[in-house]
N, C-alpha and C. Protein backbone atom coordinates (compact mmCIF):
# COMPACT_ATOMS: atom_id res chain seq x y z
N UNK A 1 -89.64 8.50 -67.56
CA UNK A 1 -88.50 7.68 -67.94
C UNK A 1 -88.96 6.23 -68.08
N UNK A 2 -88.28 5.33 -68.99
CA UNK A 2 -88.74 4.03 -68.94
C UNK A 2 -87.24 3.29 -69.74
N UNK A 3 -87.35 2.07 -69.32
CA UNK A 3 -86.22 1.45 -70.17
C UNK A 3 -85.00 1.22 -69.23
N UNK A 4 -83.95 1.79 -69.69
CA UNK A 4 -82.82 1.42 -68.61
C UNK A 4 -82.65 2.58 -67.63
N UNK A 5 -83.72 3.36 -67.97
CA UNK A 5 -83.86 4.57 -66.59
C UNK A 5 -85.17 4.40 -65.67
N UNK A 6 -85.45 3.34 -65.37
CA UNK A 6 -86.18 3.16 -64.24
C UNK A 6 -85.56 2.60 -63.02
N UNK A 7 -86.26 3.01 -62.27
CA UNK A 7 -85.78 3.16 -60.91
C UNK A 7 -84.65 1.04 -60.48
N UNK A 8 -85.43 0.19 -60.97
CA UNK A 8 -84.89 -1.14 -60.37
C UNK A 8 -84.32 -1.32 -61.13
N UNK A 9 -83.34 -0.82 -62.84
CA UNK A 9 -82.65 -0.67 -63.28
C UNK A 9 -81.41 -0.47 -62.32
N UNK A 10 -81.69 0.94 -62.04
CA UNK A 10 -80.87 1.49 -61.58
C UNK A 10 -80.24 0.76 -60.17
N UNK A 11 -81.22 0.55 -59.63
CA UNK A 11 -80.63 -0.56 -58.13
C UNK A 11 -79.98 -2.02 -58.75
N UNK A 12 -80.37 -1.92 -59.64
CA UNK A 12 -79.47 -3.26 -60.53
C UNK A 12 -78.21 -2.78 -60.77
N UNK A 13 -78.18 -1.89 -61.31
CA UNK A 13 -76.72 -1.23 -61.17
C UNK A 13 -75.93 -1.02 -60.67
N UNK A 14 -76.52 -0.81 -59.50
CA UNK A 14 -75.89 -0.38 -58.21
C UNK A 14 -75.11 -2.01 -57.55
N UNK A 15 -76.09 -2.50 -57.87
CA UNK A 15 -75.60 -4.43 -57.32
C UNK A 15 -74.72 -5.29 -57.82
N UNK A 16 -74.92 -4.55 -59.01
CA UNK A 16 -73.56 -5.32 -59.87
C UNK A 16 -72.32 -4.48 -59.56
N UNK A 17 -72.26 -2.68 -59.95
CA UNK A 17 -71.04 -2.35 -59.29
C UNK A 17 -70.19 -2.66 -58.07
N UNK A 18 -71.64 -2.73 -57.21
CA UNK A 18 -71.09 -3.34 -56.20
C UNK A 18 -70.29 -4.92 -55.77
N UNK A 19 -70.66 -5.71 -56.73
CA UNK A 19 -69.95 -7.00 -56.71
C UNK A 19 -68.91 -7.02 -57.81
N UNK A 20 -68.88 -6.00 -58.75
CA UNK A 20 -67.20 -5.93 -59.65
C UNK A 20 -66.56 -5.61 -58.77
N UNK A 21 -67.05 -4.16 -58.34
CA UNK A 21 -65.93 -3.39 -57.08
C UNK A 21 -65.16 -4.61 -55.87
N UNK A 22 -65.70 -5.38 -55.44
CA UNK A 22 -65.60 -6.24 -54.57
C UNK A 22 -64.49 -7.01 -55.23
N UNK A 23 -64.76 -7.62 -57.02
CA UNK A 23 -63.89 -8.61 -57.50
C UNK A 23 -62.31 -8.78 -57.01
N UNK A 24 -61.72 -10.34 -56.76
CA UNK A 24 -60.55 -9.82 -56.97
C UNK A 24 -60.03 -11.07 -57.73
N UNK A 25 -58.43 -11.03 -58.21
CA UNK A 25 -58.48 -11.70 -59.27
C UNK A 25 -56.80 -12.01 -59.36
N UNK A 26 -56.40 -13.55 -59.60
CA UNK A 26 -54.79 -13.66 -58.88
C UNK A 26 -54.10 -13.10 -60.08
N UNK A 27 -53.25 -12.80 -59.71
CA UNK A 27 -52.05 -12.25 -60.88
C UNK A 27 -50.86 -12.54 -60.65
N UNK A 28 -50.59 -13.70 -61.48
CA UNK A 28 -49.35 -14.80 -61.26
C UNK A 28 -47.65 -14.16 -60.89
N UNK A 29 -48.12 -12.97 -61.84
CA UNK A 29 -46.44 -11.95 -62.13
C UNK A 29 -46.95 -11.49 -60.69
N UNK A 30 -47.57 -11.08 -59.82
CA UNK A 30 -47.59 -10.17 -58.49
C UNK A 30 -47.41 -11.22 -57.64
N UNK A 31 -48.27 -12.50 -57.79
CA UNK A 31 -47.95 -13.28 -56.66
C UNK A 31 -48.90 -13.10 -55.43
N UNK A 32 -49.99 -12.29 -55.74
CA UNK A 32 -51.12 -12.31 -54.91
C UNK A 32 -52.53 -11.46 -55.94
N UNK A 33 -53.17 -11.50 -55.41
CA UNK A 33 -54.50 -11.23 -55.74
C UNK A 33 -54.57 -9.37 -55.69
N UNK A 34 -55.35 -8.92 -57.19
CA UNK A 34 -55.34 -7.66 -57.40
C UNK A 34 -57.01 -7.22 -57.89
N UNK A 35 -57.32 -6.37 -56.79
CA UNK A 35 -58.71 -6.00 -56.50
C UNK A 35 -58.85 -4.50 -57.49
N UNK A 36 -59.88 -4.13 -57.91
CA UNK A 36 -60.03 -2.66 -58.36
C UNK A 36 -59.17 -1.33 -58.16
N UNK A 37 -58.94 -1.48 -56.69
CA UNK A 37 -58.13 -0.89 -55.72
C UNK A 37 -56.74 -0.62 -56.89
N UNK A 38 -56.03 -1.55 -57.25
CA UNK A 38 -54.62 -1.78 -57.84
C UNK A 38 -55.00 -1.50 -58.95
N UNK A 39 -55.94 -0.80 -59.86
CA UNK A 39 -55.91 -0.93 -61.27
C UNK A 39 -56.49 -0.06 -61.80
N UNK A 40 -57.75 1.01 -60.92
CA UNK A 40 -58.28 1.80 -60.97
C UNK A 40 -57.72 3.40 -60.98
N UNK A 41 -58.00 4.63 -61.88
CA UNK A 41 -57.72 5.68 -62.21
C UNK A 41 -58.36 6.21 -60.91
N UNK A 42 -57.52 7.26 -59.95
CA UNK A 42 -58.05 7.94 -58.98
C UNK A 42 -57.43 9.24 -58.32
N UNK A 43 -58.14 10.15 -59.23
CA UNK A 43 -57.00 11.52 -59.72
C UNK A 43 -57.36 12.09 -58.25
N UNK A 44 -58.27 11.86 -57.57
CA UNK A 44 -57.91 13.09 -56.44
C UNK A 44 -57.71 12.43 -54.79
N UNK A 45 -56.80 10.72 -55.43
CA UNK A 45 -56.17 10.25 -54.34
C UNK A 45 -55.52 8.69 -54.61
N UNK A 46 -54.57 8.87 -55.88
CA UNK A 46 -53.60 8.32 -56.30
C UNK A 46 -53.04 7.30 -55.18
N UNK A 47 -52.42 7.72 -54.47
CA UNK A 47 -51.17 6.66 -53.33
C UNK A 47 -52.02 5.87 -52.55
N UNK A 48 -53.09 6.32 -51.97
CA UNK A 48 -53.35 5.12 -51.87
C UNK A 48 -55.45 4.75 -51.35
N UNK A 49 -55.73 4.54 -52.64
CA UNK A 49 -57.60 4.55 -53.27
C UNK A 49 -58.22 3.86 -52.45
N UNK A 50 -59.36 3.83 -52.11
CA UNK A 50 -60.49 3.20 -52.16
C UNK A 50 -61.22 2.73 -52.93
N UNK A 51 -62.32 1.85 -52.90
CA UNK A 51 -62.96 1.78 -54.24
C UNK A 51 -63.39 2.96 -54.76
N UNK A 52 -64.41 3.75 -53.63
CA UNK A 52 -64.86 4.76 -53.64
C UNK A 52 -64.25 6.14 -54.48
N UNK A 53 -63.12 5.91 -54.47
CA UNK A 53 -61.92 6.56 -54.95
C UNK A 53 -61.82 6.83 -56.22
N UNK A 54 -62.14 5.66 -57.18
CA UNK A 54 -61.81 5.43 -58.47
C UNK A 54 -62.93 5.49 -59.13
N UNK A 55 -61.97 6.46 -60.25
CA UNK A 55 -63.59 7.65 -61.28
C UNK A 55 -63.98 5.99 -62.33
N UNK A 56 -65.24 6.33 -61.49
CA UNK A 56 -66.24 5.26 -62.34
C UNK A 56 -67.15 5.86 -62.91
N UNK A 57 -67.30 5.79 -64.16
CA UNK A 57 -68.49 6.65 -65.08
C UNK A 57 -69.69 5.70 -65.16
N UNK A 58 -70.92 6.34 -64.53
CA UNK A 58 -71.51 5.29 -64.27
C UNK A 58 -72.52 6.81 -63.94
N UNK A 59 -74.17 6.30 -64.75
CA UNK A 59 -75.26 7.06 -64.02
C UNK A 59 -75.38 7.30 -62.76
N UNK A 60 -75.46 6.45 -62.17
CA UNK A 60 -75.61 6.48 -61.07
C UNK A 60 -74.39 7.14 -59.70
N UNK A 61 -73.42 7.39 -60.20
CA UNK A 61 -72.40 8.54 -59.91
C UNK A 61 -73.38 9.62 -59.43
N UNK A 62 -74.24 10.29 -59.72
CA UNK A 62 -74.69 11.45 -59.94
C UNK A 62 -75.62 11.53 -58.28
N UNK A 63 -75.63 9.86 -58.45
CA UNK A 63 -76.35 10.02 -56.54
C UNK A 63 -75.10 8.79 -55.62
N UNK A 64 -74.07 9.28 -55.82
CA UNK A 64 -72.57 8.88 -55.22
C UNK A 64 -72.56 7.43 -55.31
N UNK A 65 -73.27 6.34 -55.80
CA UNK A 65 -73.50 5.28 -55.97
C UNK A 65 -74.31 4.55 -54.44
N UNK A 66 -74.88 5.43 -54.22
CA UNK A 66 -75.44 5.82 -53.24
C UNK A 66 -77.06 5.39 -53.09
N UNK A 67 -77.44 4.04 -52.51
CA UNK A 67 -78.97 3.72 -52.39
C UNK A 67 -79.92 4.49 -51.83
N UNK A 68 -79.51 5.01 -50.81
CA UNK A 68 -80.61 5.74 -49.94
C UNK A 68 -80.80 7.32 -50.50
N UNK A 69 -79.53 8.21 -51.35
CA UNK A 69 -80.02 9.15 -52.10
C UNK A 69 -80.58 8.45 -53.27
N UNK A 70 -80.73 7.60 -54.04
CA UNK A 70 -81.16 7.51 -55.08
C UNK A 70 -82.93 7.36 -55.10
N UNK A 71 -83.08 6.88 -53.42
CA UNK A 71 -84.72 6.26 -52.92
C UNK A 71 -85.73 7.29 -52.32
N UNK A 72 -84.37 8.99 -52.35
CA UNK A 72 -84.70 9.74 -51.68
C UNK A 72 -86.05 10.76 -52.77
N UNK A 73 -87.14 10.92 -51.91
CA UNK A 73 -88.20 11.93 -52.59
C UNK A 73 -88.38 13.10 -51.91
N UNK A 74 -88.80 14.48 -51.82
CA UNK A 74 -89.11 15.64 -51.28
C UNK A 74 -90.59 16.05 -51.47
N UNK A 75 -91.07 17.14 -50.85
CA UNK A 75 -91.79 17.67 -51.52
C UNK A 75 -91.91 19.08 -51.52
N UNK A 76 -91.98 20.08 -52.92
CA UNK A 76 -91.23 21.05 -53.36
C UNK A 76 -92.30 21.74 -53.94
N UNK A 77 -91.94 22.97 -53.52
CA UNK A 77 -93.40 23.89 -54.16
C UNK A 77 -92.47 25.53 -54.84
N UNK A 78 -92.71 25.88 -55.76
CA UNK A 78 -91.60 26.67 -56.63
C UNK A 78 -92.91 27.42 -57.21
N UNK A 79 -93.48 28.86 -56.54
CA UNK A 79 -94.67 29.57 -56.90
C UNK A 79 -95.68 28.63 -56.75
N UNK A 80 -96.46 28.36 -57.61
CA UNK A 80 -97.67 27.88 -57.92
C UNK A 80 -97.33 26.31 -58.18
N UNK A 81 -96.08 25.96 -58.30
CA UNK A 81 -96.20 24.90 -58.45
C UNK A 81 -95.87 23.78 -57.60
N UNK A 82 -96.44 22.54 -57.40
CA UNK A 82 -96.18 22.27 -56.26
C UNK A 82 -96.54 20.60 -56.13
N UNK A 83 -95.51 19.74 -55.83
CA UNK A 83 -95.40 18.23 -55.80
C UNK A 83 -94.14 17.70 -55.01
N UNK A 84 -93.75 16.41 -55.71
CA UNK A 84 -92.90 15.39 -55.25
C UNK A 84 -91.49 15.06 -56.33
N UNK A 85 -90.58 15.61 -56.12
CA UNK A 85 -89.01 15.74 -56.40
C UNK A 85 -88.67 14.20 -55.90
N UNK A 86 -88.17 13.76 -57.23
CA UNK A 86 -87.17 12.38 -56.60
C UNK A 86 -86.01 11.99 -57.48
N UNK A 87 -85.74 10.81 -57.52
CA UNK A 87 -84.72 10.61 -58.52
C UNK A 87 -84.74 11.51 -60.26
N UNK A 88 -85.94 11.54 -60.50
CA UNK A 88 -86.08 12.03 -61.55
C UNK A 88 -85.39 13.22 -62.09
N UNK A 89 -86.04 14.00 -61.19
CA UNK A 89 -85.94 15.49 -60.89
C UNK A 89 -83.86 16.00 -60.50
N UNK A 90 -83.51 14.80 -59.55
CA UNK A 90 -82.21 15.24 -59.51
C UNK A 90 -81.27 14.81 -60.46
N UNK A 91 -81.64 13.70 -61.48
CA UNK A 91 -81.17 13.26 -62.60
C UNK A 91 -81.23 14.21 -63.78
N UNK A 92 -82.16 14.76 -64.24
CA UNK A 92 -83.01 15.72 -64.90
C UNK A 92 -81.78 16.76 -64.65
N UNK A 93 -81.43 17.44 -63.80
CA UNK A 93 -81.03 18.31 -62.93
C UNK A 93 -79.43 18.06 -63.43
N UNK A 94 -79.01 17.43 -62.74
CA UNK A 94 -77.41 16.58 -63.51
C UNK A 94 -76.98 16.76 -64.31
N UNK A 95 -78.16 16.35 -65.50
CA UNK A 95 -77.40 16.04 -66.91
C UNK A 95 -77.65 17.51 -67.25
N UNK A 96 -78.03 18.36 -67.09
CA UNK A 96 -77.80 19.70 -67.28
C UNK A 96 -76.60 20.41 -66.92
N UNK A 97 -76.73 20.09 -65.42
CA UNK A 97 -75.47 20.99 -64.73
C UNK A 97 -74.56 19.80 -64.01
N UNK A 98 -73.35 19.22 -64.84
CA UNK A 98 -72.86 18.27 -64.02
C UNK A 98 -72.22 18.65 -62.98
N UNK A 99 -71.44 19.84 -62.67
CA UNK A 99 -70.72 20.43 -61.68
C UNK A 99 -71.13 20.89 -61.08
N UNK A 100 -72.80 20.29 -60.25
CA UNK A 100 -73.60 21.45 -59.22
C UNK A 100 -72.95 20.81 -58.07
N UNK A 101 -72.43 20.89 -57.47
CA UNK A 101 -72.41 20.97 -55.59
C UNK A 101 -73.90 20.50 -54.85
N UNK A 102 -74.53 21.41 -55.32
CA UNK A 102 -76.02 20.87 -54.49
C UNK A 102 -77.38 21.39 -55.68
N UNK A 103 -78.49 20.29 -56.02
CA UNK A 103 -79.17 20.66 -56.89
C UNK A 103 -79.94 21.88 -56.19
N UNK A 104 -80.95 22.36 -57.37
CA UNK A 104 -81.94 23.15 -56.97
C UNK A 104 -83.05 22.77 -56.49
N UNK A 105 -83.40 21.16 -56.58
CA UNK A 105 -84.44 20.93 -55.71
C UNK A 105 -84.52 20.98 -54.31
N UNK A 106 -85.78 20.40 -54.19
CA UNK A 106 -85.72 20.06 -52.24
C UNK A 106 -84.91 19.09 -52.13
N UNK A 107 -84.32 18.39 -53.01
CA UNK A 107 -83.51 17.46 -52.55
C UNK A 107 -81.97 17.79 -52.03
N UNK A 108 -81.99 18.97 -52.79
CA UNK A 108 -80.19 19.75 -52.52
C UNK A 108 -79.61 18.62 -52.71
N UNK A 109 -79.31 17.79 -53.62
CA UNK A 109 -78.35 16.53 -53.21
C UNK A 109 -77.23 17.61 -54.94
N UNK A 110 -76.05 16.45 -54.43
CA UNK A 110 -74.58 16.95 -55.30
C UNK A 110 -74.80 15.85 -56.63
N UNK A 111 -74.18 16.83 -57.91
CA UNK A 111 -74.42 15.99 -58.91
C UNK A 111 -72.88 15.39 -58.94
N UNK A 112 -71.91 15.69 -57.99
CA UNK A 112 -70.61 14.96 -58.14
C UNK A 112 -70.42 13.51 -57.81
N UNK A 113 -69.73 13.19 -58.32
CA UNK A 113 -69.26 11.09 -57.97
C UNK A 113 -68.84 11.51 -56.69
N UNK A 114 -68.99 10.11 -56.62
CA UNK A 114 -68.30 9.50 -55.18
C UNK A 114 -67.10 9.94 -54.80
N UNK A 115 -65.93 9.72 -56.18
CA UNK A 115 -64.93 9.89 -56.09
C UNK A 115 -64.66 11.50 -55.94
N UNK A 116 -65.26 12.43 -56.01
CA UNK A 116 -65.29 13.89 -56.04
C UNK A 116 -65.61 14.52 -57.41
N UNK A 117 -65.12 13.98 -58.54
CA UNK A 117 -64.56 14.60 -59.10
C UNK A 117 -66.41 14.85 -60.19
N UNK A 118 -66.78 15.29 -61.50
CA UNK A 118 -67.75 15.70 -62.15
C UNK A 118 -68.12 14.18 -62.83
């Protein structure tokens, strides 16, 4: 991978979601300040969200927006073959099967968002 799929890309990503998510912003007609929280789509917990909550389409969904799975490596031997599983491998993995629960690597990690949903 190279380009906007390398690894400090991706932690760039992660740094900025993390400081939109945070944004908040006054809204004169409310009369107080309205964060992500108030504005965000969050089908499998409507009344009342988290950030975490709200379906953000975003690569990095695929490791829950999540630093320490994204930093996470294994090492995986499948017959004869035999190395080091990391982001790659569970990305790789993803965009194939978005609705896995848990990949097939050593990593077993979930290709679902944060928010639950695919």
């Amino acid at each position: 991978f190279s380009g906007v799929l390398a690894l400090d890309v991706l932690q760039a990503l992660l740094e900025l979601q993390d400081a939109l998510a945070g944004t908040a912003a006054w809204a004169p007609g409310a009369g107080r300040n309205v964060t992500l929280r108030d504005v965000c789509y969050a089908p499998l917990n409507p009344a009342e969200p988290r950030v975490g909550d709200c379906a953000v389409s975003s690569v990095t969904q695929y490791f829950q927006n999540n630093r320490s799975r994204l930093a996470l490596s294994a090492w995986q031997q499948d017959g004869e073959r035999q190395g080091t599983v990391d982001w790659h491998d569970h990305l790789i993995y993803c965009v194939n099967s978005p609705l896995s629960f848990k990949d097939l690597t050593a990593l077993e990690l979930s290709c679902m968002a944060e928010y639950g949903g695919p």
